[in-house]
Protein backbone atom coordinates (compact mmCIF):
# COMPACT_ATOMS: atom_id res chain seq x y z
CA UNK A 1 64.85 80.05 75.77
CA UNK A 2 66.45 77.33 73.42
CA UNK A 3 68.15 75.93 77.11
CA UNK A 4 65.74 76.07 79.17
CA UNK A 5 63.65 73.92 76.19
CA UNK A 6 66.29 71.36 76.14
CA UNK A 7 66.46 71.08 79.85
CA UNK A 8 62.46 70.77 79.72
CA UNK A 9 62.55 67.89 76.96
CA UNK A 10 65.89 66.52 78.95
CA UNK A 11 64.29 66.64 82.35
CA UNK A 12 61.27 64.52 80.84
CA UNK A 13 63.44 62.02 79.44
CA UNK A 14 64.98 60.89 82.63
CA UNK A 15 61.88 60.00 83.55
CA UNK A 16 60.75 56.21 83.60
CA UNK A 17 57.39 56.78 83.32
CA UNK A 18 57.59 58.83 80.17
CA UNK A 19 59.85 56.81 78.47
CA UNK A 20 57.57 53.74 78.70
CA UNK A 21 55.13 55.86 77.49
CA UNK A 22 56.16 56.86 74.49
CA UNK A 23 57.61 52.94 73.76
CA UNK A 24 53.78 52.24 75.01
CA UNK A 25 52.38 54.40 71.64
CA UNK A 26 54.67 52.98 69.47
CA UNK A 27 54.58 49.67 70.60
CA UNK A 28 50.88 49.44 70.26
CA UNK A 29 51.46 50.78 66.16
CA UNK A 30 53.22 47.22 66.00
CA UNK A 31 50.67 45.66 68.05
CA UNK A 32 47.61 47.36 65.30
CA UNK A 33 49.64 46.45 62.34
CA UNK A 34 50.59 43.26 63.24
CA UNK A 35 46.63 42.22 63.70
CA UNK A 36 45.80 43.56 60.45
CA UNK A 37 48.55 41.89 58.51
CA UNK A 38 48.06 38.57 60.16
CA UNK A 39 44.07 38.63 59.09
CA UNK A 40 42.61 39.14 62.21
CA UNK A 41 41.08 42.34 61.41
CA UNK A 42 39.56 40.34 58.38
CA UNK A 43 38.48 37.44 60.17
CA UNK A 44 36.78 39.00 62.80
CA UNK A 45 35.02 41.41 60.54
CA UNK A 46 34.17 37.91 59.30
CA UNK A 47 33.08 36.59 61.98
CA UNK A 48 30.82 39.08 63.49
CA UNK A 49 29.23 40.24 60.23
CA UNK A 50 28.70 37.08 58.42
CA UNK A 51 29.30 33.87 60.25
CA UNK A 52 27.36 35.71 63.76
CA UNK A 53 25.85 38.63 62.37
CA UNK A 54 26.04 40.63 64.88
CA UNK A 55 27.12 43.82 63.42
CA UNK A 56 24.86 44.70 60.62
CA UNK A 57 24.08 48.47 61.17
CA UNK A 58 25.98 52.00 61.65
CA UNK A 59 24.46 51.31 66.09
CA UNK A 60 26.26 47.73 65.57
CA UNK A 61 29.60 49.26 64.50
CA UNK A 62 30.34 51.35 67.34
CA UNK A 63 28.74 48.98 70.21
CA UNK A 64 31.15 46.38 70.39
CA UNK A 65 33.58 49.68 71.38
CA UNK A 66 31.11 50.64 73.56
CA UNK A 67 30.48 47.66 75.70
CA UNK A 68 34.85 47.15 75.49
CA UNK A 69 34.47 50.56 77.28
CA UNK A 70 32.73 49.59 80.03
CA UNK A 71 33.75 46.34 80.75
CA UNK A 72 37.54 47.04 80.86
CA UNK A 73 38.26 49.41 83.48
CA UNK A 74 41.96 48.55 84.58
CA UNK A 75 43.42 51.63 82.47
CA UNK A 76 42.46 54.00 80.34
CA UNK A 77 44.63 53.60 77.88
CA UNK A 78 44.22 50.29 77.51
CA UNK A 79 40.47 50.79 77.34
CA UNK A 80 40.75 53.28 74.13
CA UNK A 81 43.40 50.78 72.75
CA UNK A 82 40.62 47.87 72.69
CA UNK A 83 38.05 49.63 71.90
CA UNK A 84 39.53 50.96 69.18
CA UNK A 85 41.12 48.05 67.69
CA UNK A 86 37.85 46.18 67.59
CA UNK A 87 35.64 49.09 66.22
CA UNK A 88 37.85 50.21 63.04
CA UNK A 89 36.82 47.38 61.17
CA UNK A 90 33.31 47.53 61.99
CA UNK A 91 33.43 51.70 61.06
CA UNK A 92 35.07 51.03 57.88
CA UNK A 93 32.57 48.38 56.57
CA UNK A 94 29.42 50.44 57.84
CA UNK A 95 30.69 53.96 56.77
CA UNK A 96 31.67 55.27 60.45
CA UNK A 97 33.37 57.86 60.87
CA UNK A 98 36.55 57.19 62.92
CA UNK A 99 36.15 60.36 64.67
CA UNK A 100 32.91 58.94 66.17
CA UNK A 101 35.19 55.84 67.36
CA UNK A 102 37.14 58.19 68.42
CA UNK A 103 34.67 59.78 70.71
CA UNK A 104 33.38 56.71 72.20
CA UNK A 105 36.93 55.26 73.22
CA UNK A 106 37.59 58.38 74.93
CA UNK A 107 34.31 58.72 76.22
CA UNK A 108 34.31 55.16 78.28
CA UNK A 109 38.29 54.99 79.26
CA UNK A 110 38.21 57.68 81.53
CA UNK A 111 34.85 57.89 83.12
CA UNK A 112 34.05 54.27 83.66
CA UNK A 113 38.21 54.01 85.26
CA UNK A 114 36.71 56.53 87.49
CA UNK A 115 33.49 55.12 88.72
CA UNK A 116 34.92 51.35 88.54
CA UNK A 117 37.86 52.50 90.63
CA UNK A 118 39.48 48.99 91.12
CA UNK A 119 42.71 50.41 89.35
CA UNK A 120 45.12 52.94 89.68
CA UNK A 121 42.48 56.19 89.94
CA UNK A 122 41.10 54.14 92.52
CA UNK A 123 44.89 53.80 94.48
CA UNK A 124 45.72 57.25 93.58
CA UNK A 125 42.14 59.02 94.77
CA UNK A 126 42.66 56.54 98.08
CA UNK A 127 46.02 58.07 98.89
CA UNK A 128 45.16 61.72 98.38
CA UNK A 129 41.99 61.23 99.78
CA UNK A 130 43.66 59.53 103.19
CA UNK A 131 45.75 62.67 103.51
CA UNK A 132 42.84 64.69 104.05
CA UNK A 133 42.69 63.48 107.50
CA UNK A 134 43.87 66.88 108.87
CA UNK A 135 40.74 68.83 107.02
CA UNK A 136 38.53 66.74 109.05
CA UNK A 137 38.20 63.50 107.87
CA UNK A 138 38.18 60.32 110.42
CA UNK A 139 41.17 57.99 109.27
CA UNK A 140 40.55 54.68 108.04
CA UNK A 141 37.69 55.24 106.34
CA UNK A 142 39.04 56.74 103.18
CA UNK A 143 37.27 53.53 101.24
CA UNK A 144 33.57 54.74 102.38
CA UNK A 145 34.78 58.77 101.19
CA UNK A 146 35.97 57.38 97.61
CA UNK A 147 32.62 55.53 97.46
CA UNK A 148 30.79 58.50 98.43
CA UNK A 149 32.54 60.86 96.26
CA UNK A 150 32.27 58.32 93.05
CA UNK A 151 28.40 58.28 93.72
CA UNK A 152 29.00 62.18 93.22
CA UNK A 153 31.16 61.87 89.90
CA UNK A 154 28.09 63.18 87.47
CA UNK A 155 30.05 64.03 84.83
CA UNK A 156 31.42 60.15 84.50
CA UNK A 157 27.44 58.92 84.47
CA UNK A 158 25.95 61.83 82.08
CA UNK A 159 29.04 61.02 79.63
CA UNK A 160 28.32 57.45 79.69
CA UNK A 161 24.90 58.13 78.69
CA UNK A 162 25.20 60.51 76.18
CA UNK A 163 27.40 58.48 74.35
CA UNK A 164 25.16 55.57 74.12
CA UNK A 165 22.15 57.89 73.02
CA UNK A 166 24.42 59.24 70.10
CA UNK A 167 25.47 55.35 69.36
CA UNK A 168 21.74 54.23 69.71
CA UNK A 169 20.32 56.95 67.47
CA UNK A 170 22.92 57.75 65.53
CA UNK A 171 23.16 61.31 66.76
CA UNK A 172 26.30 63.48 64.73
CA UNK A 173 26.09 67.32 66.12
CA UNK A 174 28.30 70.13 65.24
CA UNK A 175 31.71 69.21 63.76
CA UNK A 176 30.67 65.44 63.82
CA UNK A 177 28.23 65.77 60.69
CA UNK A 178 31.82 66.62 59.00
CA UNK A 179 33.91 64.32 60.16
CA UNK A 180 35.97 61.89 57.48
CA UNK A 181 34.53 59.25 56.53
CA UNK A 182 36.56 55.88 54.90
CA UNK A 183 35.17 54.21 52.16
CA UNK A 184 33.02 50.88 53.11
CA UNK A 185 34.36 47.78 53.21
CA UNK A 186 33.41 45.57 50.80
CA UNK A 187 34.59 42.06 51.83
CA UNK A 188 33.64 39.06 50.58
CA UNK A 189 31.59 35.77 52.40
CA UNK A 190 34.59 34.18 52.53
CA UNK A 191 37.86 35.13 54.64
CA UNK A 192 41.18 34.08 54.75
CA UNK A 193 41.87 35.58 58.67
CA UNK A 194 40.92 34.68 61.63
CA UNK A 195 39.42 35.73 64.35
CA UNK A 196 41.68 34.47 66.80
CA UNK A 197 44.39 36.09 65.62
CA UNK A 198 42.97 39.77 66.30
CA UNK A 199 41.45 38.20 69.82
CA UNK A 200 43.75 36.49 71.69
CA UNK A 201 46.92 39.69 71.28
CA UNK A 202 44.03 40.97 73.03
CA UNK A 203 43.69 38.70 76.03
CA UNK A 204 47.10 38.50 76.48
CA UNK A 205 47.13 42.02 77.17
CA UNK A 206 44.51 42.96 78.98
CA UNK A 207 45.44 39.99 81.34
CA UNK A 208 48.75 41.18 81.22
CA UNK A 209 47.78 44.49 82.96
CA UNK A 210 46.45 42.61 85.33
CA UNK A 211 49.00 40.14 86.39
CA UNK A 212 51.91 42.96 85.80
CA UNK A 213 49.47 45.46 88.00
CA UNK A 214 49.76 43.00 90.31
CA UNK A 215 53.07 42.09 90.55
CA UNK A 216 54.64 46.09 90.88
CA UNK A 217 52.02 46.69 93.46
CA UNK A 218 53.38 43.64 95.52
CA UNK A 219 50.65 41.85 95.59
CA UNK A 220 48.05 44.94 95.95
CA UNK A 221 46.44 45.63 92.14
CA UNK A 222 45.62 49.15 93.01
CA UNK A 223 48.96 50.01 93.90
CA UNK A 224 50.45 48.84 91.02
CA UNK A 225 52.12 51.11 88.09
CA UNK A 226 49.98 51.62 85.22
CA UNK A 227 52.99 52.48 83.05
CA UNK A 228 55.22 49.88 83.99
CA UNK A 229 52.54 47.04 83.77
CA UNK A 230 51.52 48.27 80.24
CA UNK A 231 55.07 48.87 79.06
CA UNK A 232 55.89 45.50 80.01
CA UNK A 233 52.38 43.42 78.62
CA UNK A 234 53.26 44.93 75.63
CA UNK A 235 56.51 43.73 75.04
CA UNK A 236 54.95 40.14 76.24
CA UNK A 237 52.21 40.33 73.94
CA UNK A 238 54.50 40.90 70.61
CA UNK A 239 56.46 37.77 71.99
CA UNK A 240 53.61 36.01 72.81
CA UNK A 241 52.28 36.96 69.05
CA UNK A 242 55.25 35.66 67.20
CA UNK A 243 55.21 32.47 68.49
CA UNK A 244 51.46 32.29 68.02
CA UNK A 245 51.33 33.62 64.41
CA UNK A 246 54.23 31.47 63.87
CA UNK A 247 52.75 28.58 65.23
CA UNK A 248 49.37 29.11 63.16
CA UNK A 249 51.66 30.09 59.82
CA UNK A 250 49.68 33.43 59.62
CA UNK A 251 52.90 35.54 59.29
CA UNK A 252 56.67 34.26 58.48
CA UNK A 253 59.63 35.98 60.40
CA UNK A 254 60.38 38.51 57.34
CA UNK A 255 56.68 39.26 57.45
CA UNK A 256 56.48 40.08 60.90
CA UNK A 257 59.55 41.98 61.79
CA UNK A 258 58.77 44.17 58.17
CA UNK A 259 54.62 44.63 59.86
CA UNK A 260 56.15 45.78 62.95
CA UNK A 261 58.58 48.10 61.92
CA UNK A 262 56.20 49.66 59.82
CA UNK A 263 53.29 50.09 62.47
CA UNK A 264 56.02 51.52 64.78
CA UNK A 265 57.18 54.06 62.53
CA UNK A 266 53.64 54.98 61.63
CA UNK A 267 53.53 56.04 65.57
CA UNK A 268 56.50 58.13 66.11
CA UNK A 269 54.41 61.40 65.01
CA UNK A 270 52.04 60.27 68.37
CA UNK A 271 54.81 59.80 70.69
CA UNK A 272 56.46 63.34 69.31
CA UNK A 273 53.02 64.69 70.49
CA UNK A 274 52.52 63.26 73.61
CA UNK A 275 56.09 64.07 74.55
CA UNK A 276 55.04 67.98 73.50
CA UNK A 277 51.87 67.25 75.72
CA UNK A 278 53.95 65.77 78.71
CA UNK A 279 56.45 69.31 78.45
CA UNK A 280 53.18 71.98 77.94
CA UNK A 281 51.74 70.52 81.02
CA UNK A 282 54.78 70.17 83.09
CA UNK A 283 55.20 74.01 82.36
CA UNK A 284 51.32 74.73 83.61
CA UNK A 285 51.83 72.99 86.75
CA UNK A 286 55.87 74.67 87.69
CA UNK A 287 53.52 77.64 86.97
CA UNK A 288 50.91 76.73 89.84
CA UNK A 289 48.07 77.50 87.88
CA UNK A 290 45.86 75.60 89.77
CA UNK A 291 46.60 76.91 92.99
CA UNK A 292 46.88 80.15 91.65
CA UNK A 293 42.70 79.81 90.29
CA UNK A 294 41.52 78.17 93.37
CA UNK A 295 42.93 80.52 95.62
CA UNK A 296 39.82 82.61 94.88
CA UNK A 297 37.24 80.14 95.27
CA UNK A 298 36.49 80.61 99.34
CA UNK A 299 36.42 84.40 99.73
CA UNK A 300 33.65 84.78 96.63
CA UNK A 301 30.94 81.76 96.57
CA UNK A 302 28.37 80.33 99.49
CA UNK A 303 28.60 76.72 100.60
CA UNK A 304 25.88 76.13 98.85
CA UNK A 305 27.86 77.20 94.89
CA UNK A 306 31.14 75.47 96.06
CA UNK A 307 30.66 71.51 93.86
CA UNK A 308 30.03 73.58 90.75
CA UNK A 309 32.89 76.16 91.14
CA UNK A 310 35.23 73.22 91.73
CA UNK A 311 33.70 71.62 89.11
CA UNK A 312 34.37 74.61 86.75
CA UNK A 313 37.61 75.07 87.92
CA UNK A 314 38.89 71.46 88.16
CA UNK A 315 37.62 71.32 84.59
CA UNK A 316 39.86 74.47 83.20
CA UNK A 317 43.29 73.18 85.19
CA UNK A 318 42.52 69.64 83.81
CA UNK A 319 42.08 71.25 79.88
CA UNK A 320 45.35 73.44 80.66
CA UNK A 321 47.17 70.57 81.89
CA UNK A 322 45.68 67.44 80.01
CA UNK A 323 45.76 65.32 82.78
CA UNK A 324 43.09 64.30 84.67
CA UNK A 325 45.10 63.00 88.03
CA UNK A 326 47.58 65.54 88.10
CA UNK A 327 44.39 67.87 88.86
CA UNK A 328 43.39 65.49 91.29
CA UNK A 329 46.53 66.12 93.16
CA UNK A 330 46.52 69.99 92.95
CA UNK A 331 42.56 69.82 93.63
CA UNK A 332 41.34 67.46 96.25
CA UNK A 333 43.59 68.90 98.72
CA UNK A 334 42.12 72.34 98.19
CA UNK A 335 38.60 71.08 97.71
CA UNK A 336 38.60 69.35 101.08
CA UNK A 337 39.62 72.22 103.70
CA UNK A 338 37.46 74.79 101.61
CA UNK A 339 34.39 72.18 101.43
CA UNK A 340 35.22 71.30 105.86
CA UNK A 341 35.41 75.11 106.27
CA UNK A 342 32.13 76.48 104.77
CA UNK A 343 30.50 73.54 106.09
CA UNK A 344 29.50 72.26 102.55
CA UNK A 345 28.88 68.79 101.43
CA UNK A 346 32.78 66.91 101.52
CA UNK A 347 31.86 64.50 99.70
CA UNK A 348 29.78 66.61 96.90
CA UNK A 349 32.90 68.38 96.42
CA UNK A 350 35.37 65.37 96.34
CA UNK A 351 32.95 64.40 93.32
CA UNK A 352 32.83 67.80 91.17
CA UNK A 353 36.95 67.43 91.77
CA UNK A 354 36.71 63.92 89.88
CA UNK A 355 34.18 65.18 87.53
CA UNK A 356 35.52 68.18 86.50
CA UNK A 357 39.16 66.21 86.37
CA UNK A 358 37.92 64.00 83.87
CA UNK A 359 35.69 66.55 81.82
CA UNK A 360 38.83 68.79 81.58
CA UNK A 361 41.09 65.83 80.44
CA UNK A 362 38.61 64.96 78.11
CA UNK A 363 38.19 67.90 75.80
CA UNK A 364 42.24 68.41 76.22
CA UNK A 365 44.03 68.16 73.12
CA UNK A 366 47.28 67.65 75.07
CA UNK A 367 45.57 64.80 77.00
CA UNK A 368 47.43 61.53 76.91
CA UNK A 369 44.01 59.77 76.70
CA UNK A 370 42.86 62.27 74.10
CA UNK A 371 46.08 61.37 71.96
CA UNK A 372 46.17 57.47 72.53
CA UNK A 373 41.72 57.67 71.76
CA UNK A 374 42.51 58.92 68.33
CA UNK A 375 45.56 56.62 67.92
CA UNK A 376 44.00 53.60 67.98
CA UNK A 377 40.56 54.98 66.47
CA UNK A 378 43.13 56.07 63.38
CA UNK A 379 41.64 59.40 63.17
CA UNK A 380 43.98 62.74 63.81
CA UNK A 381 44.44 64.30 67.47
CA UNK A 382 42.74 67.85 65.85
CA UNK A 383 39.89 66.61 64.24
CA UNK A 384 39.05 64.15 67.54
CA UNK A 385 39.47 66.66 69.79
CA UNK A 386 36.93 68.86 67.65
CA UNK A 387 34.26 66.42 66.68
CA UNK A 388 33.87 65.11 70.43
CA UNK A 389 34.02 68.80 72.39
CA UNK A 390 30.07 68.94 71.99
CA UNK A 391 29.29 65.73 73.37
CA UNK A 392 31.64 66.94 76.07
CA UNK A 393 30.30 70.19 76.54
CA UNK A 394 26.14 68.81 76.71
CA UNK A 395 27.36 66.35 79.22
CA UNK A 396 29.32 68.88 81.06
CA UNK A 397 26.74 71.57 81.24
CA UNK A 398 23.85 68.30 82.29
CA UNK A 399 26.49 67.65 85.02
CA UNK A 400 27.35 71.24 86.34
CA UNK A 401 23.57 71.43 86.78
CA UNK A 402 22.93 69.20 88.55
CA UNK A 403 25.73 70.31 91.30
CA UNK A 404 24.21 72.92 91.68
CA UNK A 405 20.80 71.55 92.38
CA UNK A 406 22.36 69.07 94.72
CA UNK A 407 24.48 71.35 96.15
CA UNK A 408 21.23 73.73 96.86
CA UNK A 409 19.58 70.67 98.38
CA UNK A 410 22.25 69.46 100.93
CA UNK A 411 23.43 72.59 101.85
């Protein structure tokens, strides 16, 4: 048992991916200290709350997060990672909960990535989706299938919705009327941050996804490595921040190197769990447990059931696994022949795959996005993972609904 552990954890430490992974979480504790230290958590508390008012409610706290959620849809993780660096501030001062942050960085990463697919899920649903071709779809038009099938991605929409409604009206069900609560922040009018220096590590690193999407794709954005280009703007952002806090005399040398030594460490419980994640789904998927649950799928439901079944059972690999794209790859190659065969709606069923794919990874508590979501909201994996699962679960249940009523209608 004790080998074939060590060959598990060795296995997933030759791998590139993983390893810039896990320097991506601890990186980013750097990255979170760093901004705090310097005063630009201060000054743009500051800022928004007494110089621009903006924020001056519970709803205020958790919207800037919000609208970060939609409007960056490169990657996931550097969606949560945003939004969760500029809500924590706002949460502490208005008596927020950071599992609610919590909730709403995971609830925009994933399902606006994967209805704004000009990114990776886009590249990666293109490719699977092109070698479909077989099942009965015309080649070359792979772009007008992943439209289609997006337009089809209800759970993405309905979770998007929900979480505004609970941000608007400042809705806490279940576990979420529980969840810890930090003392307010009591600052004074005056501040000795500034803004800038919590805004611009910012900039520099959601442009540096871009550019360093750009560049490992060869020119093509959605072909580029989302591991890679995040593992890289990261280490160009904590340059880019010492000469800049430097240059503004926010932080001397001493001060810096001490900051990011001490957000690192204050990560390495993260990566330990993420690498635990990585090895409990690698296990699942040697295992074939998603073949091994579809495989009953065609001999037991009409056409007319087949979205929501996928649905359901996209949604249970993606929990087992905690990761959305891996059951992309396992699902969309079943979904397709079964959806060509019984003559059911291709595209309907292309769009429970996504939706149950990112409702699975979602509610995972071995997700990466789960993980990363409470990371940067500072709350722990457990108690995001338990305050969020009924948000999840309305949203799912609106969404498996309505396959079936759409299913019933174009069948």
């Amino acid at each position: 048992m004790f080998i074939l552990l060590f060959e598990r954890f060795e296995g997933l430490l030759s791998e590139l991916w993983v390893l810039k992974t896990l320097a991506f979480a601890i990186m980013v504790g750097s990255v979170m200290s760093l901004i705090e230290k310097s005063g630009g958590v201060a000054g743009l508390v500051h800022e928004l709350s007494v110089q621009r008012p903006w924020v001056r409610s519970k709803r205020g706290a958790l919207m800037p997060s919000f609208i970060a959620g939609l409007v960056i849809f490169i990657e996931s993780s550097i969606t949560s990672l945003v939004a969760g660096a500029i809500g924590r501030p706002f949460c502490d001062r208005y008596h927020v909960s950071r599992a609610k942050l919590a909730f709403v960085c995971d609830s925009t990463s994933a399902p606006v990535c994967s209805i704004i697919a000009i990114n990776g899920w886009g590249a990666l649903l293109m490719g699977l989706i092109g070698g479909q071709i077989a099942a009965g779809l015309i080649a070359g038009e792979e772009a007008r299938w992943l439209i289609s099938a997006i337009g089809y991605n209800f759970y993405a929409y309905i979770a998007l919705i929900v979480t505004f409604v609970a941000i608007w009206y400042n809705i806490d069900i279940g576990p979420m009327k529980h969840a810890t609560v930090s003392e307010p922040s009591l600052e004074c009018e005056e501040s000795k941050g500034s803004a800038k220096l919590f805004l611009w590590p910012l900039v520099w690193m959601i442009g540096g996804v871009l550019v360093f999407m750009v560049i490992t794709g060869n020119g093509n954005l959605l072909a580029g490595s989302g591991s890679t280009s995040i593992f890289y703007t990261l280490l160009l952002t904590l340059l880019m921040m010492y000469a800049y806090y430097r240059y503004k005399n926010a932080m001397s040398t001493s001060d810096f190197v001490r900051s990011s030594l001490q957000g690192a460490k204050s990560m390495v419980p993260i990566a330990l769990i993420l690498l635990l994640a990585f090895a409990i789904g690698g296990v699942s998927s040697d295992m074939e447990v998603g073949q091994y649950l579809a495989s009953f799928i065609g001999n037991y439901l009409p056409s007319s059931y087949l979205a929501a079944a996928i649905f359901v059972l996209s949604a249970i690999i993606a929990f087992a696994t905690g990761t959305s794209w891996g059951t992309f790859s396992i699902m969309l190659p079943i979904a397709v022949p079964l959806a060509v065969g019984l003559d059911a709606p291709v595209a309907l069923a292309m769009g429970a795959v996504i939706s149950g794919g990112v409702f699975g990874d979602h509610c995972s508590p071995i997700s990466d996005t789960t993980i990363i979501s409470a990371m940067a909201s500072g709350c722990s994996v457990q108690e995001h993972t338990k305050t969020q699962l009924p948000y999840a679960l309305i949203s799912a249940g609106i969404s498996l609904f309505l396959f079936v009523i759409i299913g019933l209608i174009l069948s």
